[in-house]
PDB file of N, CA and C in Angstrom:
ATOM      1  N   UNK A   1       0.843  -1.164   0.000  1.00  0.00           N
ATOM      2  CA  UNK A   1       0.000   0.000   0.000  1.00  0.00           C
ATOM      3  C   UNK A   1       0.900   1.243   0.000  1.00  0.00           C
ATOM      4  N   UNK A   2       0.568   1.939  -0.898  1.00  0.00           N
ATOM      5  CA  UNK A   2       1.408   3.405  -0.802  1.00  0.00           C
ATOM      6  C   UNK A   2       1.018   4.417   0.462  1.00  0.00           C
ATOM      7  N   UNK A   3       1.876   5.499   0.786  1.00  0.00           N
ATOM      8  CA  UNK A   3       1.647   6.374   1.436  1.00  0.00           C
ATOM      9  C   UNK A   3       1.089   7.739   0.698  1.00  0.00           C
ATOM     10  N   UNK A   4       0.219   8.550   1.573  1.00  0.00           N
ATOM     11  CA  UNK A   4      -0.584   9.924   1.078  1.00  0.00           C
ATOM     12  C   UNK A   4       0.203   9.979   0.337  1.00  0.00           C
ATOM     13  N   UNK A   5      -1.189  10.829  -0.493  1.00  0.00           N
ATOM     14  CA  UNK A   5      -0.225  11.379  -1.765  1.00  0.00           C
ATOM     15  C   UNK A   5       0.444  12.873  -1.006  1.00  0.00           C
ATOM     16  N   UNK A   6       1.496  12.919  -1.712  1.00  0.00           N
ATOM     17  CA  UNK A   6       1.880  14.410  -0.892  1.00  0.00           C
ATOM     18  C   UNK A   6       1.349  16.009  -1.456  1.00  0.00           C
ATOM     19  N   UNK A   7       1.552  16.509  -0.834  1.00  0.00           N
ATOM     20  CA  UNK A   7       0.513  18.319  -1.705  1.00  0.00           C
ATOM     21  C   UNK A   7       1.071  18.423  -2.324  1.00  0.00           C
ATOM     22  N   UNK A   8       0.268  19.017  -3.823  1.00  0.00           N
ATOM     23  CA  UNK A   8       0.518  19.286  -4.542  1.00  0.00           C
ATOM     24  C   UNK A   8       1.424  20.647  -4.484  1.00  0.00           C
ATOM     25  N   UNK A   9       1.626  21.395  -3.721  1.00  0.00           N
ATOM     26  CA  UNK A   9       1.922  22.830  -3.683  1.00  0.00           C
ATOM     27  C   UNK A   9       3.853  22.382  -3.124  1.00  0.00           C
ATOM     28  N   UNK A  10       3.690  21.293  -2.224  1.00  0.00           N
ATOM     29  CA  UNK A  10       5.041  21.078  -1.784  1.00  0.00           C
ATOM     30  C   UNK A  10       5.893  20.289  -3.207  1.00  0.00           C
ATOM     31  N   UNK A  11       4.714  19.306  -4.015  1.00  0.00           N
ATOM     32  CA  UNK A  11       5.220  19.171  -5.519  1.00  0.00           C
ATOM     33  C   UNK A  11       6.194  20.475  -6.062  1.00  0.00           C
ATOM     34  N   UNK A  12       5.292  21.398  -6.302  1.00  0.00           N
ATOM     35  CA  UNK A  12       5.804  22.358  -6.993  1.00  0.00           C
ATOM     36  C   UNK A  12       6.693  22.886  -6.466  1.00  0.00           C
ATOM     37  N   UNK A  13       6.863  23.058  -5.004  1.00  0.00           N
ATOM     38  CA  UNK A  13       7.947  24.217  -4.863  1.00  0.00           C
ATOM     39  C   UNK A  13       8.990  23.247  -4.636  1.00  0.00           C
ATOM     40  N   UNK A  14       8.954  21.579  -4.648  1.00  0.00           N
ATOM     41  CA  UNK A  14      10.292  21.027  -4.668  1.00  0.00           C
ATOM     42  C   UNK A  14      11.227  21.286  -6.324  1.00  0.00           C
ATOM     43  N   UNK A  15      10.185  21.237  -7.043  1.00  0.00           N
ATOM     44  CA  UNK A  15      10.326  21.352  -8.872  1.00  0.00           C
ATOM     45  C   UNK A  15      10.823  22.530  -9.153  1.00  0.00           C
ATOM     46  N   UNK A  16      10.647  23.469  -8.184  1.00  0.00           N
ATOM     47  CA  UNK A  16      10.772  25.023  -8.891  1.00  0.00           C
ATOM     48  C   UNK A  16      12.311  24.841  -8.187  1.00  0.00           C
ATOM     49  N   UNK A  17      12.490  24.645  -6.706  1.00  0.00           N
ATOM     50  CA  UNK A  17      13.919  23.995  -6.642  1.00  0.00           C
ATOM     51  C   UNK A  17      14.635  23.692  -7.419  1.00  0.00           C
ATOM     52  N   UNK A  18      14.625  22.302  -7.596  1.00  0.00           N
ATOM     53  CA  UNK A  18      15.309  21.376  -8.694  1.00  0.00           C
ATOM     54  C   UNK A  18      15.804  22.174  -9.839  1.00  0.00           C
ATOM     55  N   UNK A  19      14.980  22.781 -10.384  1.00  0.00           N
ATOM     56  CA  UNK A  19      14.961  23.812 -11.726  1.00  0.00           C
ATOM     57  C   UNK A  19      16.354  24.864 -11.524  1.00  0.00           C
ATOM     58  N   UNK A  20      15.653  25.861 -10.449  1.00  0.00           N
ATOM     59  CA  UNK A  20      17.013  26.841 -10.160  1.00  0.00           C
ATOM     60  C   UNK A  20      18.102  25.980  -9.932  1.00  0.00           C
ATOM     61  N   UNK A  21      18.284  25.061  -8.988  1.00  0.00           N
ATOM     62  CA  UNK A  21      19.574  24.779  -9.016  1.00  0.00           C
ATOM     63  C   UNK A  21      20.382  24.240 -10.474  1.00  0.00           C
ATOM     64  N   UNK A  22      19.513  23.311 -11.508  1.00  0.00           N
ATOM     65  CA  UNK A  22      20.070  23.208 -12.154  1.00  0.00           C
ATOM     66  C   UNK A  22      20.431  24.530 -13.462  1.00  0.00           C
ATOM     67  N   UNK A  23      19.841  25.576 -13.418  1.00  0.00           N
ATOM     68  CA  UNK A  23      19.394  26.335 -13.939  1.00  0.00           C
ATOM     69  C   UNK A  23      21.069  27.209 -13.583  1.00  0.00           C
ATOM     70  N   UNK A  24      21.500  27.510 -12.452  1.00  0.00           N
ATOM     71  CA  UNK A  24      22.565  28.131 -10.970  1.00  0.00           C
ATOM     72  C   UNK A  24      23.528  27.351 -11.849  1.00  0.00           C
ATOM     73  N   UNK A  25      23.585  25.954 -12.191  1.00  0.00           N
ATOM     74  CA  UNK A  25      24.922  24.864 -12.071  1.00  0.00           C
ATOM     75  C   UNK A  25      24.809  25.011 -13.534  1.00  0.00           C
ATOM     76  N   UNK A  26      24.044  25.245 -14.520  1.00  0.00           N
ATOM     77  CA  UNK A  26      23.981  25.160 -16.107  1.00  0.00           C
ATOM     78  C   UNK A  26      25.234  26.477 -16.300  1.00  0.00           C
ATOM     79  N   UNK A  27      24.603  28.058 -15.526  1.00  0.00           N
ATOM     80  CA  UNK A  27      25.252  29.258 -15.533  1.00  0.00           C
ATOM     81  C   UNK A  27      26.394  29.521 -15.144  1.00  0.00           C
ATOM     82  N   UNK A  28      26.502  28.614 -14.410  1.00  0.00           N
ATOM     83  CA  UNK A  28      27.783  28.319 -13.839  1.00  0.00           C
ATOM     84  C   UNK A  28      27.614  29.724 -12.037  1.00  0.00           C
ATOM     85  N   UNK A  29      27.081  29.562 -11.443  1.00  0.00           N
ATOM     86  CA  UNK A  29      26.390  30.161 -10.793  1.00  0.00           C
ATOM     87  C   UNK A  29      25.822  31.299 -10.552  1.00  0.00           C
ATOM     88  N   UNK A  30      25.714  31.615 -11.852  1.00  0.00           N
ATOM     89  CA  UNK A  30      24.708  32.788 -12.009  1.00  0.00           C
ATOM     90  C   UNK A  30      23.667  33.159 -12.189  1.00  0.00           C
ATOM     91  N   UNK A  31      22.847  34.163 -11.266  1.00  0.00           N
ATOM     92  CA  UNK A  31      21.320  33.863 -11.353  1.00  0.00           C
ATOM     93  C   UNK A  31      20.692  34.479 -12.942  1.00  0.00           C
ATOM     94  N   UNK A  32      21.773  34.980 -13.683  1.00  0.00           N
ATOM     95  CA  UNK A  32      20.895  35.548 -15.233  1.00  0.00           C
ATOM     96  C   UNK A  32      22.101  35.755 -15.667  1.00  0.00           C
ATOM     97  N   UNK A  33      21.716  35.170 -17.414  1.00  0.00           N
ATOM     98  CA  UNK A  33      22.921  35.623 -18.612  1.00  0.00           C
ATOM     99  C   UNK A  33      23.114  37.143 -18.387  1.00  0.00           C
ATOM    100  N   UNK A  34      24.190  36.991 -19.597  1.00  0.00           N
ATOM    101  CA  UNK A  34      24.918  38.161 -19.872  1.00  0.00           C
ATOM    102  C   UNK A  34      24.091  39.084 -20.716  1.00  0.00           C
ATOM    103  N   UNK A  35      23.579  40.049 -20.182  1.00  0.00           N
ATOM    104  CA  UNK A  35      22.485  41.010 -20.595  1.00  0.00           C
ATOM    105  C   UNK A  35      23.212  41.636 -22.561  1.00  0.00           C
ATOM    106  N   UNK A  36      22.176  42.573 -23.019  1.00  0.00           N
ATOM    107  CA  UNK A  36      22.647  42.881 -23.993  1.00  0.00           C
ATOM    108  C   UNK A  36      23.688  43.860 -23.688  1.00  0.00           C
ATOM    109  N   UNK A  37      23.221  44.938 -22.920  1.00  0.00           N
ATOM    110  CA  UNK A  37      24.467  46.203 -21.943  1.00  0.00           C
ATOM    111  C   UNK A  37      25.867  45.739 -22.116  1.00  0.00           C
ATOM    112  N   UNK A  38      25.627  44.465 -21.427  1.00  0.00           N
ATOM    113  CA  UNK A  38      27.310  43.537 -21.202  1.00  0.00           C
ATOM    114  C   UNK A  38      27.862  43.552 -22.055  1.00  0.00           C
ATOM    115  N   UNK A  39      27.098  42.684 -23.319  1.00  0.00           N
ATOM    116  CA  UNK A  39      27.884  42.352 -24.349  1.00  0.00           C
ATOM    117  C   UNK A  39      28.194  43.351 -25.198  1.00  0.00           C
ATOM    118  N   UNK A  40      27.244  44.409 -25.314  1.00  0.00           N
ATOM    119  CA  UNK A  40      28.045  45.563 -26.143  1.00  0.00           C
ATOM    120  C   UNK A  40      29.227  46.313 -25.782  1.00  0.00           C
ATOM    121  N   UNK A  41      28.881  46.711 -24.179  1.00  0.00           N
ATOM    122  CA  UNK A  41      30.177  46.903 -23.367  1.00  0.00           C
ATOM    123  C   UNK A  41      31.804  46.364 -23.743  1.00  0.00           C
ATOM    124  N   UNK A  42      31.401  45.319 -23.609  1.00  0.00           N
ATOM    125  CA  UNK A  42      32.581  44.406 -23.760  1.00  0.00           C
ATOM    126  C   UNK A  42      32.748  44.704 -25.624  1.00  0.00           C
ATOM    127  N   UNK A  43      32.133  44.829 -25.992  1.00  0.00           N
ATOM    128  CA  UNK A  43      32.396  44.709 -28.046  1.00  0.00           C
ATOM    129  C   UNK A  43      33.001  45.974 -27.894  1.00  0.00           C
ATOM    130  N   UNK A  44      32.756  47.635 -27.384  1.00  0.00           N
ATOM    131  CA  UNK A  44      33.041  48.630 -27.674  1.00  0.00           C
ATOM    132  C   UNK A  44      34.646  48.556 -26.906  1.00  0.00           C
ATOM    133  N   UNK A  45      34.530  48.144 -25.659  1.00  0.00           N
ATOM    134  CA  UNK A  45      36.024  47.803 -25.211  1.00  0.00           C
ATOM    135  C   UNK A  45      37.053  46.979 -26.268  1.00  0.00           C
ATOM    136  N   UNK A  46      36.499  45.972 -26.416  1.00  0.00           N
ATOM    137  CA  UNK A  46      37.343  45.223 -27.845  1.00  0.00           C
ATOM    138  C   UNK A  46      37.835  46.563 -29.484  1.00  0.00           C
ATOM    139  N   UNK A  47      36.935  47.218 -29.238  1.00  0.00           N
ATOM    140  CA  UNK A  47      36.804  47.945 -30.045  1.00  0.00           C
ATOM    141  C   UNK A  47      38.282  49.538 -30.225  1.00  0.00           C
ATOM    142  N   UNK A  48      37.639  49.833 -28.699  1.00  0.00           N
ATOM    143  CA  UNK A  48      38.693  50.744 -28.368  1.00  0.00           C
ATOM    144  C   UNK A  48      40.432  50.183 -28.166  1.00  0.00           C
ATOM    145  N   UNK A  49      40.392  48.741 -27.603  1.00  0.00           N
ATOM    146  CA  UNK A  49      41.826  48.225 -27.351  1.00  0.00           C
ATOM    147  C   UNK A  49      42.311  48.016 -29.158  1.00  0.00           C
ATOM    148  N   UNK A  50      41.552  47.386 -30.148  1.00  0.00           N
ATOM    149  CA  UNK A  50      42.087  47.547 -31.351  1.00  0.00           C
ATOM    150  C   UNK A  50      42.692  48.422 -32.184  1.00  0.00           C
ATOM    151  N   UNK A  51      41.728  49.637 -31.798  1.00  0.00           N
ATOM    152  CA  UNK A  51      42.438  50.974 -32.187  1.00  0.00           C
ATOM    153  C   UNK A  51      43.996  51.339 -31.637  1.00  0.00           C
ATOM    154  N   UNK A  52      44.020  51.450 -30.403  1.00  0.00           N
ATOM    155  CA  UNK A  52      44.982  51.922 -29.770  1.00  0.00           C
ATOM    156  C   UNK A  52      45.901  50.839 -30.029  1.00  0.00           C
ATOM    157  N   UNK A  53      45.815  49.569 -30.294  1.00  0.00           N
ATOM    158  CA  UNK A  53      47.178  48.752 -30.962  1.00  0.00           C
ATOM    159  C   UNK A  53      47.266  49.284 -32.329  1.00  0.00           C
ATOM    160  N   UNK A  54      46.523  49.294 -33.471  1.00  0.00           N
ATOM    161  CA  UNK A  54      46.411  50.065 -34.478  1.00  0.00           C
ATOM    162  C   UNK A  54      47.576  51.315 -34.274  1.00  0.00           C
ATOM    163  N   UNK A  55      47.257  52.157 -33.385  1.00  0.00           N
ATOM    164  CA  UNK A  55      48.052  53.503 -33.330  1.00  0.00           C
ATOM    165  C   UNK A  55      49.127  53.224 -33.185  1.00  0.00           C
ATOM    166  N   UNK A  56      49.009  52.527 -32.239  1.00  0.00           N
ATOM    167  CA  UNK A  56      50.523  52.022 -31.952  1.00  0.00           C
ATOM    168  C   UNK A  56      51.417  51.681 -32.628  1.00  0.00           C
ATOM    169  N   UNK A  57      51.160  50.507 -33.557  1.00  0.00           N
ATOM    170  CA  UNK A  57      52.065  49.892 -34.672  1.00  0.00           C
ATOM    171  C   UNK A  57      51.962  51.238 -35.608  1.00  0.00           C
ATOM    172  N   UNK A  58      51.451  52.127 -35.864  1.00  0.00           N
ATOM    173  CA  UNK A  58      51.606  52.901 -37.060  1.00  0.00           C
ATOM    174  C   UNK A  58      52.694  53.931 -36.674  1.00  0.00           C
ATOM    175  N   UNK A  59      52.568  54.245 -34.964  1.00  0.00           N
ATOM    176  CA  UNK A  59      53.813  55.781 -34.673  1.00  0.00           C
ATOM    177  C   UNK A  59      54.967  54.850 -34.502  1.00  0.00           C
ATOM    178  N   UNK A  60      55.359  53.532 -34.147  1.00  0.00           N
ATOM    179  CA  UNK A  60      56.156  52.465 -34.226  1.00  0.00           C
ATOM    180  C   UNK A  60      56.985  52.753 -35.600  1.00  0.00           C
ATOM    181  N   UNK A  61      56.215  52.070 -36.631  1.00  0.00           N
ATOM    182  CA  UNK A  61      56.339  51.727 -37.917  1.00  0.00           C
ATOM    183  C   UNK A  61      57.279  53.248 -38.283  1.00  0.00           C
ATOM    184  N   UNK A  62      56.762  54.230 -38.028  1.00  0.00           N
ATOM    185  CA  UNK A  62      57.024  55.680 -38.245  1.00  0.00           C
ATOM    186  C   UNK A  62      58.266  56.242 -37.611  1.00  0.00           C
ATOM    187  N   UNK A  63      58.021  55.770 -36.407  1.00  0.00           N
ATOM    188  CA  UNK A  63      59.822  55.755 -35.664  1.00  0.00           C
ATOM    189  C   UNK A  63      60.808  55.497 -36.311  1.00  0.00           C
ATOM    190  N   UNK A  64      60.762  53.965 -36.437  1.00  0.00           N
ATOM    191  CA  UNK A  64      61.731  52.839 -37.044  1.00  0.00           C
ATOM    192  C   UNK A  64      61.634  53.402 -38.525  1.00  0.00           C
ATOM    193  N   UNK A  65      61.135  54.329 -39.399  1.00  0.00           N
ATOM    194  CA  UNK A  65      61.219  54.660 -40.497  1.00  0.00           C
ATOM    195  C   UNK A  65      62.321  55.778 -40.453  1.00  0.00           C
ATOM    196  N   UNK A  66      61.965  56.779 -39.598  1.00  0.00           N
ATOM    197  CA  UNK A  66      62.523  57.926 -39.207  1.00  0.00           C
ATOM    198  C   UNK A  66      64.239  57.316 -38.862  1.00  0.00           C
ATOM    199  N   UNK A  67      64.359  56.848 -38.110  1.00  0.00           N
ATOM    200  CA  UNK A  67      65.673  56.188 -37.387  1.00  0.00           C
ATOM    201  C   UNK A  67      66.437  55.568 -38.434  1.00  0.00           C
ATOM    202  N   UNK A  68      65.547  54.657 -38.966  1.00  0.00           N
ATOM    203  CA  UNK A  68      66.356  54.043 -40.675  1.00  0.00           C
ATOM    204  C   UNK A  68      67.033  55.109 -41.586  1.00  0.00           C
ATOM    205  N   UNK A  69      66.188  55.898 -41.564  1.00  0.00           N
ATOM    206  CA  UNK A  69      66.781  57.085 -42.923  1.00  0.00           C
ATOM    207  C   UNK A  69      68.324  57.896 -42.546  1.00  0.00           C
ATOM    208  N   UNK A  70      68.275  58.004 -41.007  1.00  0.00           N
ATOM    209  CA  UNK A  70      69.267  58.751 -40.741  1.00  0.00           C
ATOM    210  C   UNK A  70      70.660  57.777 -41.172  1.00  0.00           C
TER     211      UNK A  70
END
């Protein structure tokens, strides 16, 4: 013979459990992705560090041109 069935309400909030945690351990423990804000953030940073290597190699390039001729 089985035992009561158990409430339905303690059902659910064991499930809604289960869920976040795996939900926590999928994210690697984070309660929400990486918003859109983030990721543009991070693209315009990528953005700005390219340039400034850009500059770089060009007053470089321009040095070592300068220095050669003499």
């Amino acid at each position: 013979m089985t035992g009561p069935r158990p409430d339905p309400k303690v059902v659910l909030q064991a499930h809604a459990l289960r869920s976040a945690a795996t939900r926590d351990a999928v994210l690697h423990g984070t309660n929400r992705p990486r918003t859109h804000r983030a990721v543009l953030s991070a693209l315009w940073g990528s953005v700005m560090l390219a340039v400034v290597i850009v500059i770089v190699v060009i007053v470089a390039s321009r040095i070592v041109t300068v220095l050669h001729q003499k």
